[in-house]
C-alpha atoms as a PDB file:
ATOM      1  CA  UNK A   1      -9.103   3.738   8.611  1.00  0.00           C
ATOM      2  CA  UNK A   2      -9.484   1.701   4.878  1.00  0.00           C
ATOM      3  CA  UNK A   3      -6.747  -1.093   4.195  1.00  0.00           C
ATOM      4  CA  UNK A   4      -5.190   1.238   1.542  1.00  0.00           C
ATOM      5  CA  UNK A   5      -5.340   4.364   2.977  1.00  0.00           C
ATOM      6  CA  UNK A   6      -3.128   2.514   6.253  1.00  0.00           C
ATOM      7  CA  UNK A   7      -0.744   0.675   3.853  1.00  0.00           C
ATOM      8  CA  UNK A   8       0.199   3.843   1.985  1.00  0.00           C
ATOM      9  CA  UNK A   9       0.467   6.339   5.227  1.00  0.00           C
ATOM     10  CA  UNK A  10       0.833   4.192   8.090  1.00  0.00           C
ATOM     11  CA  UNK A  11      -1.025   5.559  11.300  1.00  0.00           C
ATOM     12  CA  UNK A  12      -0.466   8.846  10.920  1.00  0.00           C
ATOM     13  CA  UNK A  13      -2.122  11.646   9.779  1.00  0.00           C
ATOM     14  CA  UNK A  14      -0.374  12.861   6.802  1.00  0.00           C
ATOM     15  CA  UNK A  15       0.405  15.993   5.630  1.00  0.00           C
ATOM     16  CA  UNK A  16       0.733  15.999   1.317  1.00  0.00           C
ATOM     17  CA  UNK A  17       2.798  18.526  -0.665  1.00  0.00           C
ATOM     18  CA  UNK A  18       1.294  18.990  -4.161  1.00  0.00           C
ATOM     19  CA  UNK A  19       4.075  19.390  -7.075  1.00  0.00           C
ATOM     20  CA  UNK A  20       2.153  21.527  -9.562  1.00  0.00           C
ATOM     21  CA  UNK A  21       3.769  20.825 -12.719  1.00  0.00           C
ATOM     22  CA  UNK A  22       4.040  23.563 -15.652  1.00  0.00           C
ATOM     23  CA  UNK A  23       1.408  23.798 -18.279  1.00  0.00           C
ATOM     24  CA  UNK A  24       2.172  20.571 -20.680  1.00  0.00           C
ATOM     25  CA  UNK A  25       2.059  20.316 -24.251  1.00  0.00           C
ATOM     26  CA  UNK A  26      -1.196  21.406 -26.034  1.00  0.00           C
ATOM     27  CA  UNK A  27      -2.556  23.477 -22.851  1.00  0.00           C
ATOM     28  CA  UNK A  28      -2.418  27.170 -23.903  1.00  0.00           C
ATOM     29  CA  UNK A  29      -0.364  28.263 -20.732  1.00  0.00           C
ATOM     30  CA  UNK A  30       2.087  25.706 -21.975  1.00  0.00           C
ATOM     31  CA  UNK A  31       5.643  27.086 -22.826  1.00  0.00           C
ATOM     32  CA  UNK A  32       7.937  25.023 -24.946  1.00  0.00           C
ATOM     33  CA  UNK A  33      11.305  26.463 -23.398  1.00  0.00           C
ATOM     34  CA  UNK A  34      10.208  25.321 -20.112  1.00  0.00           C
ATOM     35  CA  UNK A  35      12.190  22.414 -18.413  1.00  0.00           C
ATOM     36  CA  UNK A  36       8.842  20.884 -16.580  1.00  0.00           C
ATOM     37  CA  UNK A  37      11.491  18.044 -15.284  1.00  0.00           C
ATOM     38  CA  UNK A  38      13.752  20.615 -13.527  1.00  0.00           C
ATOM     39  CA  UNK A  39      11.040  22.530 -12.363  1.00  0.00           C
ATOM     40  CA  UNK A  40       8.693  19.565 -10.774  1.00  0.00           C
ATOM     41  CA  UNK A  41      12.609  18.821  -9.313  1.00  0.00           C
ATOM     42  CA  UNK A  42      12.880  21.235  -7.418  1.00  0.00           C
ATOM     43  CA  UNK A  43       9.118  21.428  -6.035  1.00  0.00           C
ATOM     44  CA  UNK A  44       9.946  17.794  -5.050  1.00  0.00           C
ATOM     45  CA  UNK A  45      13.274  18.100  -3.493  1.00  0.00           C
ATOM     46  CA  UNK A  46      11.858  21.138  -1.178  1.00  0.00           C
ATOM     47  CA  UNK A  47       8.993  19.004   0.200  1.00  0.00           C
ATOM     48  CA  UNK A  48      10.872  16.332   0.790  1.00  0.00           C
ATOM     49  CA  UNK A  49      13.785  18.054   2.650  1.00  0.00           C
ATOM     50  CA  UNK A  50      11.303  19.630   4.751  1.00  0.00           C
ATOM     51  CA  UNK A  51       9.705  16.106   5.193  1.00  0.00           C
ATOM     52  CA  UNK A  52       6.636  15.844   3.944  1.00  0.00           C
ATOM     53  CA  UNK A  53       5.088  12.762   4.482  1.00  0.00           C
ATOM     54  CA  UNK A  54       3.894  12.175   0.721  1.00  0.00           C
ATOM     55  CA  UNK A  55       3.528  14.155  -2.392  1.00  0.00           C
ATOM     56  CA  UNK A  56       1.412  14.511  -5.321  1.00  0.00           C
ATOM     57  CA  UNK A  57       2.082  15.579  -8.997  1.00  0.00           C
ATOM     58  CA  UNK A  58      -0.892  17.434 -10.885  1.00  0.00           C
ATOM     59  CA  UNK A  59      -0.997  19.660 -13.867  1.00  0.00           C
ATOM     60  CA  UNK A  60      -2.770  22.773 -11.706  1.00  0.00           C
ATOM     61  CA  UNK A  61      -1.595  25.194 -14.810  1.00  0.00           C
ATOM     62  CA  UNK A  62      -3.206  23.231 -17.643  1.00  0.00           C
ATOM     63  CA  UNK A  63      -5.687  25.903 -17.588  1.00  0.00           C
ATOM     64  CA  UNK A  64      -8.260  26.212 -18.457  1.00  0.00           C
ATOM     65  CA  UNK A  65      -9.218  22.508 -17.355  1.00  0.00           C
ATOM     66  CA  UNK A  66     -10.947  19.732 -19.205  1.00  0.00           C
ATOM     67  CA  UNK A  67     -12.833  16.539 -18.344  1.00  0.00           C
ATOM     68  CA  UNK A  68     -11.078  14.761 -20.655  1.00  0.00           C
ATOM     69  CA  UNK A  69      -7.602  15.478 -20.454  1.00  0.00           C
ATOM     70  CA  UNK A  70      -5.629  15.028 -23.890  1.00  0.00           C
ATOM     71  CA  UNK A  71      -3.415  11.712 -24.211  1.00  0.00           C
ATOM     72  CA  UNK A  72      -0.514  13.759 -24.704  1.00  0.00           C
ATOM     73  CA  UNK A  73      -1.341  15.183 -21.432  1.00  0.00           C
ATOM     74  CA  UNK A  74      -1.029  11.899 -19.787  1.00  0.00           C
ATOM     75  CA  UNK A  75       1.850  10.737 -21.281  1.00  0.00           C
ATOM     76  CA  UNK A  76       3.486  13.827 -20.766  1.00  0.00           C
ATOM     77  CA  UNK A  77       2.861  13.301 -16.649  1.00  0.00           C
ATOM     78  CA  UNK A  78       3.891   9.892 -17.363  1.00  0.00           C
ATOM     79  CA  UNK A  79       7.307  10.671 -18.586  1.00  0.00           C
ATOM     80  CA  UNK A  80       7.972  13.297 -16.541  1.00  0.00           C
ATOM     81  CA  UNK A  81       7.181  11.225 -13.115  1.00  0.00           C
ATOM     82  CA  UNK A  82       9.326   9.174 -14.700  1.00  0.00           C
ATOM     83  CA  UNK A  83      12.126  10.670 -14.999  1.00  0.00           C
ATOM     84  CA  UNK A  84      11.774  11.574 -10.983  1.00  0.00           C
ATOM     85  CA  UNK A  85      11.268   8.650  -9.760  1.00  0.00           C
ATOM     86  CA  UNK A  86      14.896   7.658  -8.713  1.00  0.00           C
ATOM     87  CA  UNK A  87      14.586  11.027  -6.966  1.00  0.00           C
ATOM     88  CA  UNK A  88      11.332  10.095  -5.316  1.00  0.00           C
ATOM     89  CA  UNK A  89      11.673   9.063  -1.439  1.00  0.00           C
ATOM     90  CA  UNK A  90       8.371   9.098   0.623  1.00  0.00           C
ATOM     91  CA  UNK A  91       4.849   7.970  -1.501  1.00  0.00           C
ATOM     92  CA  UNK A  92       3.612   9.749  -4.250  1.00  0.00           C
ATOM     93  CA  UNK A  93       0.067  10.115  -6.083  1.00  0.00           C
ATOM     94  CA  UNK A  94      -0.941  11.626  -8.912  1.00  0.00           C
ATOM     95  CA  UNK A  95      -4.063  13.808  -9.761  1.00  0.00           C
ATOM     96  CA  UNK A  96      -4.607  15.033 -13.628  1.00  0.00           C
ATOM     97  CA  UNK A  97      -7.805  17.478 -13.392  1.00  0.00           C
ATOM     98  CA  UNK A  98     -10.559  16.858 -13.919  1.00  0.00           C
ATOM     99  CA  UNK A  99     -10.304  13.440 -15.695  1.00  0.00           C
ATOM    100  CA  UNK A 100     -10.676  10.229 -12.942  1.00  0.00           C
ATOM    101  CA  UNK A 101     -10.292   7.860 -15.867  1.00  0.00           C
ATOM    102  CA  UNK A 102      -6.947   9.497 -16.990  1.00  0.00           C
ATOM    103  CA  UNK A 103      -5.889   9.876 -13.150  1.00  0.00           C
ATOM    104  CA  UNK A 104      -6.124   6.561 -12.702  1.00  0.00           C
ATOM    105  CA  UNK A 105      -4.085   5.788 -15.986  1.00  0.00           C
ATOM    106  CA  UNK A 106      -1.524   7.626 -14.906  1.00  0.00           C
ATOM    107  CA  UNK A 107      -1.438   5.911 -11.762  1.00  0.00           C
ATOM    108  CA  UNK A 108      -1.034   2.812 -12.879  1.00  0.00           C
ATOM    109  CA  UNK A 109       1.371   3.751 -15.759  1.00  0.00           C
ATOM    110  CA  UNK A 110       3.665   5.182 -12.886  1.00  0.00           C
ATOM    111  CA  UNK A 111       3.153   3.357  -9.684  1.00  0.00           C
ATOM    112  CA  UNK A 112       1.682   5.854  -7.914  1.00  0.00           C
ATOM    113  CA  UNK A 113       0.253   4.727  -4.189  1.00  0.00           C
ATOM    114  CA  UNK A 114      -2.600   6.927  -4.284  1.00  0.00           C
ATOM    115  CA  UNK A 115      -4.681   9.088  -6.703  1.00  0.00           C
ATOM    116  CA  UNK A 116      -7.343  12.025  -6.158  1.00  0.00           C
ATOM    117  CA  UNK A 117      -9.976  13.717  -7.841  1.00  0.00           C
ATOM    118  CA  UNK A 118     -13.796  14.173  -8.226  1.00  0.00           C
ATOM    119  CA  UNK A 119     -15.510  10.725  -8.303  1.00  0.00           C
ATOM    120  CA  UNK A 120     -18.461  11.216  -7.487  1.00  0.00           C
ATOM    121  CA  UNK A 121     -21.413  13.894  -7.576  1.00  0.00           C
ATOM    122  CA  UNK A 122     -23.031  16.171 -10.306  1.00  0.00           C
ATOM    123  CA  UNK A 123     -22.407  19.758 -10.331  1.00  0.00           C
ATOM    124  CA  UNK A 124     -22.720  22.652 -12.412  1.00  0.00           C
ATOM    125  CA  UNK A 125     -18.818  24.318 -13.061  1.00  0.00           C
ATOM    126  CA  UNK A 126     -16.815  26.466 -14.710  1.00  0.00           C
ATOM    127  CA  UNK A 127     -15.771  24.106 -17.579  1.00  0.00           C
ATOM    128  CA  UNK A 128     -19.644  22.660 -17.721  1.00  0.00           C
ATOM    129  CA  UNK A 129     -21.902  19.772 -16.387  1.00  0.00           C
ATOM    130  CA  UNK A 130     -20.196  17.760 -14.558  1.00  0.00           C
ATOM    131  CA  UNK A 131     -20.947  13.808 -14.159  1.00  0.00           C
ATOM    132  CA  UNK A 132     -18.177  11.936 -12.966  1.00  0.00           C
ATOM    133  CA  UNK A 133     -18.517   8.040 -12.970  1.00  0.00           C
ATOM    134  CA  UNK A 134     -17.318   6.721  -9.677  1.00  0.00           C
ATOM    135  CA  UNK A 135     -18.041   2.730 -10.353  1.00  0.00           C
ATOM    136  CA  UNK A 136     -16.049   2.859 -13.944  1.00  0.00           C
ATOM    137  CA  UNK A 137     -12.929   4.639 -12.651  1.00  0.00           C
ATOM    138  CA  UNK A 138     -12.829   1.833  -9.496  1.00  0.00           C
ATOM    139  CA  UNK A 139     -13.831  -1.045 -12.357  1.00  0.00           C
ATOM    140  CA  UNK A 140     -10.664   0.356 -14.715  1.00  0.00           C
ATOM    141  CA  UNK A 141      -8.284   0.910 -11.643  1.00  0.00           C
ATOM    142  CA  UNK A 142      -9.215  -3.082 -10.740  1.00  0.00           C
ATOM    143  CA  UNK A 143      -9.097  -4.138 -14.315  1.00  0.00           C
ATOM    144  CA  UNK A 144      -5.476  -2.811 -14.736  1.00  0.00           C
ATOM    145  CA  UNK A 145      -3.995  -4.738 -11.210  1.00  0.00           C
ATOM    146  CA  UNK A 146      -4.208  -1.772  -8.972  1.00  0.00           C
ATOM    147  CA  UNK A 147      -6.659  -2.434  -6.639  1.00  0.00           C
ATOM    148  CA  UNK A 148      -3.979  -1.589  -3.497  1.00  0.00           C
ATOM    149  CA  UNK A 149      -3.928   2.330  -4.969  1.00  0.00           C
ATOM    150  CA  UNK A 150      -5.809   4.398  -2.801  1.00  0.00           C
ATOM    151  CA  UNK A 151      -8.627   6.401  -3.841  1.00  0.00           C
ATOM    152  CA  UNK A 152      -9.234   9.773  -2.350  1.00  0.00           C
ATOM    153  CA  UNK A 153     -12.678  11.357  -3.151  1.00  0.00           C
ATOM    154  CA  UNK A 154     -13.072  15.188  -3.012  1.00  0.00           C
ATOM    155  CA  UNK A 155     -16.211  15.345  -2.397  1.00  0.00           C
ATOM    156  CA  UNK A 156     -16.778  19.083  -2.614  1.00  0.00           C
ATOM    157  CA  UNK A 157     -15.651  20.293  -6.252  1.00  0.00           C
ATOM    158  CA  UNK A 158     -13.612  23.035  -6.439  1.00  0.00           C
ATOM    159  CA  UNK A 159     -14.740  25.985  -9.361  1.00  0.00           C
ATOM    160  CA  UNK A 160     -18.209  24.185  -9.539  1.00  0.00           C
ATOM    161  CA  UNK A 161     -21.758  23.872  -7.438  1.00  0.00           C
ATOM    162  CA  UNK A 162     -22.990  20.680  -6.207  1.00  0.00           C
ATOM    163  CA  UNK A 163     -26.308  20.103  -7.721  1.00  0.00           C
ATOM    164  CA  UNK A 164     -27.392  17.369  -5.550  1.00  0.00           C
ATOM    165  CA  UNK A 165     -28.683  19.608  -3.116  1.00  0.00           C
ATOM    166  CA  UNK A 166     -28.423  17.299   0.290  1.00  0.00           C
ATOM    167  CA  UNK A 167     -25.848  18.701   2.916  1.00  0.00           C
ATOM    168  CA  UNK A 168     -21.945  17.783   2.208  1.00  0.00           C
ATOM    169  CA  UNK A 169     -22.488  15.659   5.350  1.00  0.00           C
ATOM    170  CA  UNK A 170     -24.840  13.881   4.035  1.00  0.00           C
ATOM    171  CA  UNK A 171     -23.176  13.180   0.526  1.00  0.00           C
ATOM    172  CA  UNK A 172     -20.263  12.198   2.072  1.00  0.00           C
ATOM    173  CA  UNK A 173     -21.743   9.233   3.955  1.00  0.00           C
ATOM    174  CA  UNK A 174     -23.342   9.027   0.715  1.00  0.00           C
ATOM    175  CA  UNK A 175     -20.339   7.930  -1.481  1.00  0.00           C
ATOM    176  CA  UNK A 176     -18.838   6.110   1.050  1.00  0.00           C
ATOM    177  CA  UNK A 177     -21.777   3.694   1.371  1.00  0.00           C
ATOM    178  CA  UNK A 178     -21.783   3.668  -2.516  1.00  0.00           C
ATOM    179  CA  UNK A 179     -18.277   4.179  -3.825  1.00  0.00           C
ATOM    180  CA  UNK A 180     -16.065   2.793  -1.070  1.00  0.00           C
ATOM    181  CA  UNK A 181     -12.895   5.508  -1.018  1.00  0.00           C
ATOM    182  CA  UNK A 182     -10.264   5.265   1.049  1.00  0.00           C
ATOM    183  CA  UNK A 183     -10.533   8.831   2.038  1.00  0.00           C
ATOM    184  CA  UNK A 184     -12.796  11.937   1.863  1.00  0.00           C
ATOM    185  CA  UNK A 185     -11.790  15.100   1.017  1.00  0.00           C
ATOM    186  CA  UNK A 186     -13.017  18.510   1.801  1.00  0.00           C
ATOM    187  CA  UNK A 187     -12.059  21.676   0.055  1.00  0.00           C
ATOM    188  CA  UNK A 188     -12.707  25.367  -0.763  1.00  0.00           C
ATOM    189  CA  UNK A 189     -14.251  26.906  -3.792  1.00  0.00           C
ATOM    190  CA  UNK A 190     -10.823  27.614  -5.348  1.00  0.00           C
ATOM    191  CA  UNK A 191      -7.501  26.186  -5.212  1.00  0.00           C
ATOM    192  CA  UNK A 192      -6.206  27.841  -2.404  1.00  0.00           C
ATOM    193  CA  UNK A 193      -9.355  28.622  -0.656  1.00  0.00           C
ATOM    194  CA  UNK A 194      -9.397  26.720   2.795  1.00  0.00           C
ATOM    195  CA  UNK A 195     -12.225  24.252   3.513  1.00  0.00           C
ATOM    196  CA  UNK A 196     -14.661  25.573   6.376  1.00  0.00           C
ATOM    197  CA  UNK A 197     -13.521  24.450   9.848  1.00  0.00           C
ATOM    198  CA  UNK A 198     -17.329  23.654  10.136  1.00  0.00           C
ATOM    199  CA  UNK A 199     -17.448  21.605   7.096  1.00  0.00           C
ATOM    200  CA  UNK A 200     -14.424  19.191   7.877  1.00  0.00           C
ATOM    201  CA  UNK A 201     -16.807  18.604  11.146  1.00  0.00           C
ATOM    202  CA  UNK A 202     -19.484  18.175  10.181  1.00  0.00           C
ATOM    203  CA  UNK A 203     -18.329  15.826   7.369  1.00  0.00           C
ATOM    204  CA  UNK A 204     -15.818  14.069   9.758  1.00  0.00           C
ATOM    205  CA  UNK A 205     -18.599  13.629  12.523  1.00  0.00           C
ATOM    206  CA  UNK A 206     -20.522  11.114  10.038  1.00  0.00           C
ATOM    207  CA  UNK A 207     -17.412   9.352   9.164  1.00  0.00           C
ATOM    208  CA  UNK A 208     -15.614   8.465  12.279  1.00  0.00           C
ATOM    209  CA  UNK A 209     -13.979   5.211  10.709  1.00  0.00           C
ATOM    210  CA  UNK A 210     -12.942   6.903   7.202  1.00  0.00           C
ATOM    211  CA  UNK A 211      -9.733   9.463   7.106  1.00  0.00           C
ATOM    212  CA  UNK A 212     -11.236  12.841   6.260  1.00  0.00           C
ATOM    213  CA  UNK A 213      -8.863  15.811   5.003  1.00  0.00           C
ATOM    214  CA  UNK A 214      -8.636  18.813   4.335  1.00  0.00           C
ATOM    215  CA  UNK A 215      -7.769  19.282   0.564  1.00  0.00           C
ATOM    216  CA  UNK A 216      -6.975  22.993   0.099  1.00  0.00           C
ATOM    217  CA  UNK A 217      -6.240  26.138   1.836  1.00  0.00           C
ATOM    218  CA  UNK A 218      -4.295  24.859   4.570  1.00  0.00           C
ATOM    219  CA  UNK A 219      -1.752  26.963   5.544  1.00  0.00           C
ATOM    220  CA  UNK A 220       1.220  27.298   8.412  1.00  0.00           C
ATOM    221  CA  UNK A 221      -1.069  29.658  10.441  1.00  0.00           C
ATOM    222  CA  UNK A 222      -4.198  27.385  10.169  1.00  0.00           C
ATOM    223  CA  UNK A 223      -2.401  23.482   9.979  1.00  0.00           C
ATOM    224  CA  UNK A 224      -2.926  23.333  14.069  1.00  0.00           C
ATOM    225  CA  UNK A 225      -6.685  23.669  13.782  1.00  0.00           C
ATOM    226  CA  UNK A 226      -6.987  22.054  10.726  1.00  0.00           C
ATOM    227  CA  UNK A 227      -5.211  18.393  12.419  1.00  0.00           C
ATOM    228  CA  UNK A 228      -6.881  18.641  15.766  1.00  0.00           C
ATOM    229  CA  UNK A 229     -10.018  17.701  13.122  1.00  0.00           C
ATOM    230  CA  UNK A 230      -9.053  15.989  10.168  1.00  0.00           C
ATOM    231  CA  UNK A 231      -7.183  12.953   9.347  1.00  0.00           C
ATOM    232  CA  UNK A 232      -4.215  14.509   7.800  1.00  0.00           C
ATOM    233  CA  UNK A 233      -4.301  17.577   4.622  1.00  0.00           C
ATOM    234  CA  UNK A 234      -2.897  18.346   1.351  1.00  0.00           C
ATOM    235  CA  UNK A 235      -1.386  21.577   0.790  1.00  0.00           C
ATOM    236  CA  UNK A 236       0.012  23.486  -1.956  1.00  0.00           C
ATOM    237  CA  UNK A 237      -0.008  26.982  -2.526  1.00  0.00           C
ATOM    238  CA  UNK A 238       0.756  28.274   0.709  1.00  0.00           C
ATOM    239  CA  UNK A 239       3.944  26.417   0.441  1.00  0.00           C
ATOM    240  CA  UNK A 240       5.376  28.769  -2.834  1.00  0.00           C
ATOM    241  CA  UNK A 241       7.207  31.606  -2.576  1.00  0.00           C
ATOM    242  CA  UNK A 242       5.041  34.632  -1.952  1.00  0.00           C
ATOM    243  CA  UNK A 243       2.194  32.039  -1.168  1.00  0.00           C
ATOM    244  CA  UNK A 244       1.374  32.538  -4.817  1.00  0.00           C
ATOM    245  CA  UNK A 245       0.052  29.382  -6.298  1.00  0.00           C
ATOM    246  CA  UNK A 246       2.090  29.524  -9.920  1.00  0.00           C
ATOM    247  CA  UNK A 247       5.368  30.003  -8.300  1.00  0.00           C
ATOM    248  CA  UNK A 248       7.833  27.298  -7.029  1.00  0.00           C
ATOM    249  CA  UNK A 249       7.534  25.700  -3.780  1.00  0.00           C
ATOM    250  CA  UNK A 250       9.670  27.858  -1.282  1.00  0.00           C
ATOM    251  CA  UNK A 251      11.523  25.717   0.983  1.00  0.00           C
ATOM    252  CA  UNK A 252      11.237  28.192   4.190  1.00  0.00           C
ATOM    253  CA  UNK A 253       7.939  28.370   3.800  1.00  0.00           C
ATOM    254  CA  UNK A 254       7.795  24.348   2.972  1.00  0.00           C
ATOM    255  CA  UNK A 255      10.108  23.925   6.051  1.00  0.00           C
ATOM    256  CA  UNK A 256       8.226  26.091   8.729  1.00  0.00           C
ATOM    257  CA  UNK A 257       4.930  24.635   7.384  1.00  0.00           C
ATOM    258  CA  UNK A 258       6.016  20.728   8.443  1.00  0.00           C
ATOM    259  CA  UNK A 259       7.340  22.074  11.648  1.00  0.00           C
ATOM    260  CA  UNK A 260       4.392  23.491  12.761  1.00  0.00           C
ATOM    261  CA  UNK A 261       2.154  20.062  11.794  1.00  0.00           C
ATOM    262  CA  UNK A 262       4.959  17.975  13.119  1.00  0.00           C
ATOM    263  CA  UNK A 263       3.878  19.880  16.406  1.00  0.00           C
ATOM    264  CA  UNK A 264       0.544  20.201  16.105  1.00  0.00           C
ATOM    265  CA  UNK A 265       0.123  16.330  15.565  1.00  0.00           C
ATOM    266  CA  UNK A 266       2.051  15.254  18.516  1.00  0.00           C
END
């Protein structure tokens, strides 16, 4: 387990509730009557009263996605997290897609412990070629005094086709050798979609001293199998209402969810 990855979660394997905030300013799902602060509110008070051991903020509805996420994005997130924090109890992180360099601004800009997205890889997507610079979004975290904020790689893209065609085993060891994250993720090909059982394995097999989790998919009936591999998991839409990834984060659902991992990791 990596120095930051321990500091931020302790020895556990943590679960993570996204807060999927409403499409901001200058996204074209955005909606200017909509109280984003009251919304991302109530997403966070649910996970945390069903105690979730962390959460994370992202802008899942600032469809359709970019590489480089507008400033006013960013400063949106900014202010928003902002205006939560006194509300905030367990660690948070913070995940704009599909920008690391902005992620990692927004980190930083709101003291987030931890901060996910695609580092490393090239792949063919949805929104285009994608070439994400691992070594210049470490370099800018470093150069801006946050070297303690934990970097978690997902290292299989969601909406997108790895191009680099060696096995996800393989490029997992990969960019740990060369990009040093604190933790590796593994998802599905959507948001929602679960990761293969087989692919947390294998991928988890080759890194026995680096947390591995599951990034999407995860849900109440699947958590058990899911923690007797990985290193903890990060779930989202099977937490909202109807299990309907745009809606708000149901707090029976968010409830019976923890209850189940609580079980499944003792």
């Amino acid at each position: 387990m990596t120095k930051n990855f321990r500091q931020v979660f302790g020895e556990t394997k943590p679960v993570i509730g996204m807060v999927h905030i409403g499409a901001l300013p200058g996204s074209p799902l955005h909606d200017p009557s909509a109280d984003l602060v009251a919304q991302a509110r109530a997403d966070l008070m649910a996970l945390q009263e069903a105690g979730f051991d962390a959460v994370m903020f992202g802008n899942e509805n600032d469809r359709p996605y970019e590489f480089q996420v507008d400033t006013a994005s960013t400063a949106t997130m900014a202010a928003l997290i902002g205006a939560l924090k006194s509300d905030i109890t367990v660690p948070f992180g913070v995940n704009l897609l599909w920008d690391p360099m902005s992620s990692i601004a927004l980190g930083v800009a709101t003291g987030a412990a931890f901060v996910r997205e695609i580092f490393t890889g090239t792949y063919a997507s949805d929104m285009g070629p994608w070439t994400p610079d691992a070594g210049k979004a470490m370099r800018y975290r470093d150069r801006l005094g946050r070297s303690d904020m934990a970097m978690l790689y997902n290292v299989s893209a969601e909406f997108a086709h790895s191009l680099d065609q060696r096995p996800l085993p393989d490029r997992a060891r990969s960019a740990v050798f060369s990009s040093i994250p604190d933790a590796v993720l593994v998802s599905g090909q959507i948001t929602g979609e679960a990761a293969a059982l087989s692919d947390l394995e294998a991928v988890k097999a080759v890194l026995p001293a680096i947390p591995v989790m599951a990034n999407t998919g995860v849900k109440q009936e699947t958590v058990a199998d899911v923690m007797a591999i990985a290193d903890g998991c990060i779930v989202g839409s099977s937490l909202k209402f109807d299990g309907d990834t745009w809606n708000a984060v149901d707090p029976e659902r968010a409830q019976a969810f923890m209850e189940t991992a609580r079980k499944a990791r003792a």
